[in-house]
C-alpha atoms as a PDB file:
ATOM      1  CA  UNK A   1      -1.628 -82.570  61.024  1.00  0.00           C
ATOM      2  CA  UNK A   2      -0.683 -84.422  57.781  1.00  0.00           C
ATOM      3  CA  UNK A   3       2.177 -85.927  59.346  1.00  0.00           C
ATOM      4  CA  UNK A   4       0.373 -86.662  62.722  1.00  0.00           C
ATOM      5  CA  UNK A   5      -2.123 -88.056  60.079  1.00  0.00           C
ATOM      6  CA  UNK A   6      -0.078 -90.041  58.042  1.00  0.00           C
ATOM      7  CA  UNK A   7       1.854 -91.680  60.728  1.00  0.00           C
ATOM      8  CA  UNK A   8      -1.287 -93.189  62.556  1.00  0.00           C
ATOM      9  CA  UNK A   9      -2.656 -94.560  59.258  1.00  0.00           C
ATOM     10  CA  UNK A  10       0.907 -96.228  58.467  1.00  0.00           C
ATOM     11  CA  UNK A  11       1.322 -97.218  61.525  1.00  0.00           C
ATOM     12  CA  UNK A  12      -1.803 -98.889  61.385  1.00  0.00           C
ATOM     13  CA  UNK A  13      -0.981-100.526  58.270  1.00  0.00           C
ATOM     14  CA  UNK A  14       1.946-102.186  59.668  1.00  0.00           C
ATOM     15  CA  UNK A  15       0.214-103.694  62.827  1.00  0.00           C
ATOM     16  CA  UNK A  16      -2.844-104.945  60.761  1.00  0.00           C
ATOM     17  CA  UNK A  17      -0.959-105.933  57.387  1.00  0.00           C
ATOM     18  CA  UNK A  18       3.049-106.186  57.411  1.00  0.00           C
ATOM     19  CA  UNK A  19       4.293-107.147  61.371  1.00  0.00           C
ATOM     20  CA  UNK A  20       3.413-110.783  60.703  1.00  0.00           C
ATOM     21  CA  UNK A  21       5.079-110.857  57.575  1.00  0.00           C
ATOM     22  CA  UNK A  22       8.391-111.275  59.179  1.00  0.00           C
ATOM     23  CA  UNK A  23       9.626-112.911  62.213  1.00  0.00           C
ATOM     24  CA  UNK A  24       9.450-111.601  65.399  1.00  0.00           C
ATOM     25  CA  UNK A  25      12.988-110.493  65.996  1.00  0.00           C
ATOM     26  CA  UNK A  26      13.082-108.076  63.348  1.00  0.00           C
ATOM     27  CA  UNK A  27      10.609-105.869  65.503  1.00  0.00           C
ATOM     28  CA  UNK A  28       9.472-104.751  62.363  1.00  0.00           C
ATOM     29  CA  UNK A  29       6.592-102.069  64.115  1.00  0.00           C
ATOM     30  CA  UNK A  30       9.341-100.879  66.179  1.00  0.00           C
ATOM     31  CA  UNK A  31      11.695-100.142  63.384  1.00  0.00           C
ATOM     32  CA  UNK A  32       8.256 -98.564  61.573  1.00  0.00           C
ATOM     33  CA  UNK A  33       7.648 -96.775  64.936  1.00  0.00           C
ATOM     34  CA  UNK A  34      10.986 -95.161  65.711  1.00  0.00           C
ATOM     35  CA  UNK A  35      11.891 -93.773  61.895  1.00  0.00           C
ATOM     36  CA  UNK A  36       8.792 -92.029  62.077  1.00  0.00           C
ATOM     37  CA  UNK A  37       8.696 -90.491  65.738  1.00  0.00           C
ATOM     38  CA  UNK A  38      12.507 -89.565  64.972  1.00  0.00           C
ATOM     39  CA  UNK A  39      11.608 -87.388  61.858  1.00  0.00           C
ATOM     40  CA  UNK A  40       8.308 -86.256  63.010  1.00  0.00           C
ATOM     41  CA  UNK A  41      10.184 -85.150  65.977  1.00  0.00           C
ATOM     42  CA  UNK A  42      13.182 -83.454  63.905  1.00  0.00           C
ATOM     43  CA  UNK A  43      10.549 -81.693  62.584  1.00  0.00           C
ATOM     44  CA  UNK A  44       9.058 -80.471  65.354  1.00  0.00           C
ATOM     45  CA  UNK A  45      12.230 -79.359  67.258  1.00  0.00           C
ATOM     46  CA  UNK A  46      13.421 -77.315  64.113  1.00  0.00           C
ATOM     47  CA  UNK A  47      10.445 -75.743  64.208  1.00  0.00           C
ATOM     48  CA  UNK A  48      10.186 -74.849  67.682  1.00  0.00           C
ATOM     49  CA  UNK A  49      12.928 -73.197  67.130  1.00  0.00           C
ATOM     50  CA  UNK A  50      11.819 -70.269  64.642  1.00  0.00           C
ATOM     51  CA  UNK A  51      10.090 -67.001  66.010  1.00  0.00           C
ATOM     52  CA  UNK A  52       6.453 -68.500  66.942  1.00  0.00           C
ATOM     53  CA  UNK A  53       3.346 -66.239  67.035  1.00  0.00           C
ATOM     54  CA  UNK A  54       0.955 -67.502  70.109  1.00  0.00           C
ATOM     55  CA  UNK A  55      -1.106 -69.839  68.558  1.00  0.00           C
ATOM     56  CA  UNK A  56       1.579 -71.505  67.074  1.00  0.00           C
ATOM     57  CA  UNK A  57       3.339 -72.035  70.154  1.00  0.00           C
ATOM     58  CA  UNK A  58      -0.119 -73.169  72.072  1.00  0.00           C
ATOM     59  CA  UNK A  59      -0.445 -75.530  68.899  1.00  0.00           C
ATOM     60  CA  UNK A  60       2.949 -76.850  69.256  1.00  0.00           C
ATOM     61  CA  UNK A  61       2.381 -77.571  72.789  1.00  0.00           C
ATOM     62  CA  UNK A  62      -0.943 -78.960  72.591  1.00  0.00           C
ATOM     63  CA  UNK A  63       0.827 -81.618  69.724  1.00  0.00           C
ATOM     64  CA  UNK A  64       3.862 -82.480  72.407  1.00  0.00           C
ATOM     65  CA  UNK A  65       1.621 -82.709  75.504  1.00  0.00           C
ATOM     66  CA  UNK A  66      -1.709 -84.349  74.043  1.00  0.00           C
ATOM     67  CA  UNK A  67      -2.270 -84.791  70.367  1.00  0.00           C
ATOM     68  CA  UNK A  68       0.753 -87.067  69.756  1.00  0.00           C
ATOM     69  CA  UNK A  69       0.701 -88.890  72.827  1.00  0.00           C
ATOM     70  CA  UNK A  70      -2.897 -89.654  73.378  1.00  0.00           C
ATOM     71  CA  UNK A  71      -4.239 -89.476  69.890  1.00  0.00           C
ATOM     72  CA  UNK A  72      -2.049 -91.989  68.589  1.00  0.00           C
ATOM     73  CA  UNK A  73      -3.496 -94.461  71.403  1.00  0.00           C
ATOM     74  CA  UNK A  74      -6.827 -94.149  70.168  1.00  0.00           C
ATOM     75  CA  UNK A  75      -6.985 -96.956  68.339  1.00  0.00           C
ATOM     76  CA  UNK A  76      -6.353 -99.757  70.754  1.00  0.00           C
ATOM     77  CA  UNK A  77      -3.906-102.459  68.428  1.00  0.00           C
ATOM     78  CA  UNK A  78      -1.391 -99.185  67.723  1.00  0.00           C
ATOM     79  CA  UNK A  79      -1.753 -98.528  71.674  1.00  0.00           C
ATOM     80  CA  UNK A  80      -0.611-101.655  72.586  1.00  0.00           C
ATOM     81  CA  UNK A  81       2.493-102.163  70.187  1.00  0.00           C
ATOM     82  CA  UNK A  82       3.064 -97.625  70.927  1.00  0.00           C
ATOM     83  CA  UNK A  83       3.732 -98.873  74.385  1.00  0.00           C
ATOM     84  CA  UNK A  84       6.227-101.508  73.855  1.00  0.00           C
ATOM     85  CA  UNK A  85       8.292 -98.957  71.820  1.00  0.00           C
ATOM     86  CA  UNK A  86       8.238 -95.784  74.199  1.00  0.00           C
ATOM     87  CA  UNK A  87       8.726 -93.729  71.635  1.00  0.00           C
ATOM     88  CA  UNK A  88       8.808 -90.550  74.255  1.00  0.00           C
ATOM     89  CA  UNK A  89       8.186 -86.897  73.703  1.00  0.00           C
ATOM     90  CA  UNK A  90       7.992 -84.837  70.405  1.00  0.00           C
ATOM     91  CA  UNK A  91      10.675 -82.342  72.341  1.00  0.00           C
ATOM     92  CA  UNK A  92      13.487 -82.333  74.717  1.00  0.00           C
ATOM     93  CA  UNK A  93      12.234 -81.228  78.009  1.00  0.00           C
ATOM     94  CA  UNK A  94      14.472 -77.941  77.864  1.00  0.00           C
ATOM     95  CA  UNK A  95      12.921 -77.332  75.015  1.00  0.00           C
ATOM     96  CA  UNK A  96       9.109 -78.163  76.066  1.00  0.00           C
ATOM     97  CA  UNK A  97       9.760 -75.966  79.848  1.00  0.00           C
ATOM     98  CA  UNK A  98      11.055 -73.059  77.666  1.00  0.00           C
ATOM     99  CA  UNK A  99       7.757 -72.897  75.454  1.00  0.00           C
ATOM    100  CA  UNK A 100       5.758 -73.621  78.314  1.00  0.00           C
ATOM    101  CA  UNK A 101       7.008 -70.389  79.722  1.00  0.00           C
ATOM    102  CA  UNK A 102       6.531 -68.420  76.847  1.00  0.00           C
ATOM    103  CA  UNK A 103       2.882 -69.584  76.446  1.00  0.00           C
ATOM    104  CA  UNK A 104       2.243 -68.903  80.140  1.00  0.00           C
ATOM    105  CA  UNK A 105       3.943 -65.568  80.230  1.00  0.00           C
ATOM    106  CA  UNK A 106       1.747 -64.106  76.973  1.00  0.00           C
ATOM    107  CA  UNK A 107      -1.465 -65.708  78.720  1.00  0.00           C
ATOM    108  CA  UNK A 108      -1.121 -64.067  81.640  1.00  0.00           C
ATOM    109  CA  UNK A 109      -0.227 -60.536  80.026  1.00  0.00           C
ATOM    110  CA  UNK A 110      -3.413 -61.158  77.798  1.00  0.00           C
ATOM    111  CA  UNK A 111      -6.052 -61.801  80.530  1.00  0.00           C
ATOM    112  CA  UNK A 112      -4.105 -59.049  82.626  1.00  0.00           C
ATOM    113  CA  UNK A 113      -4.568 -56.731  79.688  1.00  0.00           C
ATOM    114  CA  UNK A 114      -7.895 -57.596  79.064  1.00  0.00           C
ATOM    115  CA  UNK A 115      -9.218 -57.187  82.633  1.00  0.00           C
ATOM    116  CA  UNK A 116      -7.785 -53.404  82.789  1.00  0.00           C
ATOM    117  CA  UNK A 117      -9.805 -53.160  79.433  1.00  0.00           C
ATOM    118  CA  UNK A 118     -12.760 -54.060  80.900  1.00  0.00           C
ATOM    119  CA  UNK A 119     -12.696 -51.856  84.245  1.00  0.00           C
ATOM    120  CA  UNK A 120     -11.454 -49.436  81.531  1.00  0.00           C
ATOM    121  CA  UNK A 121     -14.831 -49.436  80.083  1.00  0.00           C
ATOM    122  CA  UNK A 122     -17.152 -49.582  83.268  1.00  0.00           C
ATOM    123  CA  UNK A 123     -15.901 -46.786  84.475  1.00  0.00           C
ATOM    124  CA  UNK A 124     -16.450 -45.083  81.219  1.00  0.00           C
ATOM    125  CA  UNK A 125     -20.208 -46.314  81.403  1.00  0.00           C
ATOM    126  CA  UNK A 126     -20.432 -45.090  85.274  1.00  0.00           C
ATOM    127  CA  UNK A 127     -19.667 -41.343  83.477  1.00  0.00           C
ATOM    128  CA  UNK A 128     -22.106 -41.655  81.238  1.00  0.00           C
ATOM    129  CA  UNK A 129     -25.766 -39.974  81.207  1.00  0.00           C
ATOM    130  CA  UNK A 130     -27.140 -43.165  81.447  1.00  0.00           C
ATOM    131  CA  UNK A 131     -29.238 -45.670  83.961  1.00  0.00           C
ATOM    132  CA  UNK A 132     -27.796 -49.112  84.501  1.00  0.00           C
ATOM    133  CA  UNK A 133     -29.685 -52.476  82.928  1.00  0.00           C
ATOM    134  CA  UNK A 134     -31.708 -54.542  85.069  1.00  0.00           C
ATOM    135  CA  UNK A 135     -31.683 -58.082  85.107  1.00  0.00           C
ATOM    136  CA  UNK A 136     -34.875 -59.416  86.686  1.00  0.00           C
ATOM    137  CA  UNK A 137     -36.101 -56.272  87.706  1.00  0.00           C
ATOM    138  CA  UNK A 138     -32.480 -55.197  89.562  1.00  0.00           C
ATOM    139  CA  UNK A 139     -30.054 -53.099  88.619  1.00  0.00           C
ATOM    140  CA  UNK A 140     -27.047 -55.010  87.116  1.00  0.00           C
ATOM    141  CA  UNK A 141     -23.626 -54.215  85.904  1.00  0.00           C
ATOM    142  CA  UNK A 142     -23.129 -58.045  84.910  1.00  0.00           C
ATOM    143  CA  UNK A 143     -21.502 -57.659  81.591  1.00  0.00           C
ATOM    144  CA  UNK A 144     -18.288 -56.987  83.776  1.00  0.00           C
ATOM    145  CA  UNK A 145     -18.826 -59.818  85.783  1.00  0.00           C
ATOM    146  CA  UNK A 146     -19.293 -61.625  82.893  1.00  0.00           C
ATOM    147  CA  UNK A 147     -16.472 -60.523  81.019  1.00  0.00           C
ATOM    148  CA  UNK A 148     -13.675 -60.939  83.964  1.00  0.00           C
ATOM    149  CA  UNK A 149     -15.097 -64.724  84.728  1.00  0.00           C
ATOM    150  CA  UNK A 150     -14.994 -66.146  81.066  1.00  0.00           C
ATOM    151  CA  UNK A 151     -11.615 -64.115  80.595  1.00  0.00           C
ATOM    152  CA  UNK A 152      -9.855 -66.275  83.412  1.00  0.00           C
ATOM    153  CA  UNK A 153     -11.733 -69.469  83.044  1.00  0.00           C
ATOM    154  CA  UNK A 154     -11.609 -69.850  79.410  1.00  0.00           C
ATOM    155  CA  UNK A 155      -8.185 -69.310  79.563  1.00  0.00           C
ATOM    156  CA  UNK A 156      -7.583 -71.848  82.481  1.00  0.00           C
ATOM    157  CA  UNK A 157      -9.332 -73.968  80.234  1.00  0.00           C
ATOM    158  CA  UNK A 158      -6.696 -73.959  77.288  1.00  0.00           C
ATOM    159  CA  UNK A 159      -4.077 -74.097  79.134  1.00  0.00           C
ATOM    160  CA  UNK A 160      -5.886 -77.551  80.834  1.00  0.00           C
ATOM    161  CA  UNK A 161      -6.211 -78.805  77.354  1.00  0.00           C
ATOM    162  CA  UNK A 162      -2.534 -78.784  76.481  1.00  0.00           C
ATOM    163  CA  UNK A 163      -1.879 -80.410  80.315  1.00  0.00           C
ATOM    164  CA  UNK A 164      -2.799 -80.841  83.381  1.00  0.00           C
ATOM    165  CA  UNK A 165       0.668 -79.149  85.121  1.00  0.00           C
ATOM    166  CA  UNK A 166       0.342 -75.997  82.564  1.00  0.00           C
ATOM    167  CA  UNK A 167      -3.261 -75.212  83.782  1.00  0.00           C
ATOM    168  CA  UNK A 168      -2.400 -75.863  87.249  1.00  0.00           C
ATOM    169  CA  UNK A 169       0.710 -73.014  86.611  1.00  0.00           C
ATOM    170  CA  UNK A 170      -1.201 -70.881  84.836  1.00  0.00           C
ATOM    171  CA  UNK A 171      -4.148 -70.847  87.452  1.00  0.00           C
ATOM    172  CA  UNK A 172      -1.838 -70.401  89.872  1.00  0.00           C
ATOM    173  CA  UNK A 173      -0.822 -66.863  88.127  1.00  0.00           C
ATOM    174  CA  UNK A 174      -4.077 -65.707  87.062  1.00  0.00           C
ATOM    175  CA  UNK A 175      -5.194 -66.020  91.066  1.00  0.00           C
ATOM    176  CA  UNK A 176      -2.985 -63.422  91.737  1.00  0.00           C
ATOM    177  CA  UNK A 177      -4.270 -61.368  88.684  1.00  0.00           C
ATOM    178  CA  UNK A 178      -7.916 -61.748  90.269  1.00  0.00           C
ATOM    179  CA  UNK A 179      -7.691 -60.373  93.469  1.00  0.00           C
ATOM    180  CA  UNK A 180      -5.149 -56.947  91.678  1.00  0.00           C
ATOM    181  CA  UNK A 181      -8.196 -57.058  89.974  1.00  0.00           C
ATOM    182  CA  UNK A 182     -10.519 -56.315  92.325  1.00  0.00           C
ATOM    183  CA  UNK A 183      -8.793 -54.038  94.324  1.00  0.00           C
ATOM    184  CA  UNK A 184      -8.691 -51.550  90.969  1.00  0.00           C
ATOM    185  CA  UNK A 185     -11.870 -51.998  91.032  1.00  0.00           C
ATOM    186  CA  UNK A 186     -13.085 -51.261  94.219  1.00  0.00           C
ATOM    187  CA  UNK A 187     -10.595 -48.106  94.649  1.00  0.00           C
ATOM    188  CA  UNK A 188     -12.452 -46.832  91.194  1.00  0.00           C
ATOM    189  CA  UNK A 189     -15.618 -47.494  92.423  1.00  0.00           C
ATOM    190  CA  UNK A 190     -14.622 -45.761  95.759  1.00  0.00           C
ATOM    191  CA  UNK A 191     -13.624 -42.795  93.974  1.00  0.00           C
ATOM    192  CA  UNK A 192     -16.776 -42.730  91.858  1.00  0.00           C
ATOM    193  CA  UNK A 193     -18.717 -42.866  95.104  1.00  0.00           C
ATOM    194  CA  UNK A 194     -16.768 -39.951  96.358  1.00  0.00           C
ATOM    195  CA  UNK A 195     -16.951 -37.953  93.485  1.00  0.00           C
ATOM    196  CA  UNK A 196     -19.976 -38.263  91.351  1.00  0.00           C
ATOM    197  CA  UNK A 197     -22.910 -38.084  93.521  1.00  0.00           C
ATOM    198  CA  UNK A 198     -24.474 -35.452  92.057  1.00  0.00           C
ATOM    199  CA  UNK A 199     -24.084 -37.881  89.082  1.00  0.00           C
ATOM    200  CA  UNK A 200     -28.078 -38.495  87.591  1.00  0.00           C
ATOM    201  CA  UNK A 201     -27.798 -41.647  88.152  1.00  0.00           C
ATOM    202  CA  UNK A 202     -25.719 -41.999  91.140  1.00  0.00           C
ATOM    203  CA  UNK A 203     -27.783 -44.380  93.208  1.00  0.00           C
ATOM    204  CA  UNK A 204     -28.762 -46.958  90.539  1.00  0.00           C
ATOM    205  CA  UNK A 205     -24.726 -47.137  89.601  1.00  0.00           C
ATOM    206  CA  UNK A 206     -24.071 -47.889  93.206  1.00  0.00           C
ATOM    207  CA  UNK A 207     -26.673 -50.844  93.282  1.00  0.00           C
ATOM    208  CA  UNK A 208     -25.455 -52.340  90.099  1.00  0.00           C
ATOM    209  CA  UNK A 209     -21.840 -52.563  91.121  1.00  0.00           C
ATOM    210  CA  UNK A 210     -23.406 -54.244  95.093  1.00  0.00           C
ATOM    211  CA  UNK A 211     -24.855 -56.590  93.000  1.00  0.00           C
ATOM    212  CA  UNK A 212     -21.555 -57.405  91.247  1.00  0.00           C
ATOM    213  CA  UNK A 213     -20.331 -58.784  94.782  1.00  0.00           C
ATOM    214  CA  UNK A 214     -22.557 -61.551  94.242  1.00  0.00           C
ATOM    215  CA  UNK A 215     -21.271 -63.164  90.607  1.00  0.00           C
ATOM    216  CA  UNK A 216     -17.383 -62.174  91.949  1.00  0.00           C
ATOM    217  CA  UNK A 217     -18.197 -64.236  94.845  1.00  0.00           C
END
């Protein structure tokens, strides 16, 4: 962030103040442009490079795919001299796919994980000694719904915000997640049917999980 930061500002600095200080074939903003993308880019490399938690490697990403490149055109002067320069990306493409995959392959294990979690704990409720909620006067068994919806979309919706080709890959992935998904669920609720009704509650369960169909759907 500080040298994201401190870059812009300078940068800035030089179009507004110092480029028409000297002629133009000493492409002094160029010469600005290029020291700094070359060390702010050393920097990045060496430390993609280390043993990265998660976040760090989403944040990494999110700086090579969007922050740096976008960010830095906010401002439209330092757009306009950015694009004569092409300074390119923070990393080496090798080095950007092999992230990428890391980020996509500990997403997916994470919304996998969590989705077992929460069938986990539905069919703990369906044992319990216990009536279903209602939501508008019907019996509901939407925090699952809820749960398994937010769970793919909000992560869809990171991966979108580092770029366009990572969400697409990682919704690609998590639609095959969905539908494993829902087969666990409906063989557990298919056993539960088979097996439970003498189960007090037996026939509100089986209306709350009907109504599921609809939010799946």
């Amino acid at each position: 962030l500080h040298m994201g930061k401190t870059m812009k500002e300078d940068l800035t600095v030089v179009v507004k103040y110092i480029k028409q200080l000297y002629p133009p074939e000493f492409s002094v903003f160029s010469t600005y442009a290029e020291l700094y993308h070359n060390y702010f880019a050393s920097q990045a490399n060496k430390t993609a490079e280390c043993h990265l938690e998660d976040k760090d490697i989403y944040l990494l990403l999110s700086w090579v795919h969007n922050i740096y490149p976008k960010d830095m055109r906010k401002d439209h002067a330092l757009a306009e001299e950015l694009e004569k320069v092409k300074l390119g990306s923070l990393l080496p493409s090798s080095l950007s796919k092999e992230l990428e995959k890391k980020y996509l392959d500990s997403e997916e294990a994470t919304v996998k994980n969590s989705l077992s979690r929460c069938l986990s704990k539905e069919i703990q409720r369906w044992k319990e000694d216990q009536e279903p909620e209602k939501l508008n006067g019907h019996f509901q068994s939407e925090l699952l719904a809820i749960i398994v919806i937010q769970s793919i979309y909000g992560s869809q919706e990171r991966a979108k915000a580092i770029s366009a080709a990572v969400g697409e890959e990682l919704s690609r992935r998590l639609w095959k997640e969905l539908p494993a998904f829902l087969r666990s669920y409906k063989e557990a609720f298919e056993d539960f049917k088979e097996k439970s009704k003498k189960h007090r509650y037996y026939k509100p369960i089986l209306i709350a999980n009907v109504n599921n169909c609809w939010n799946f759907r």
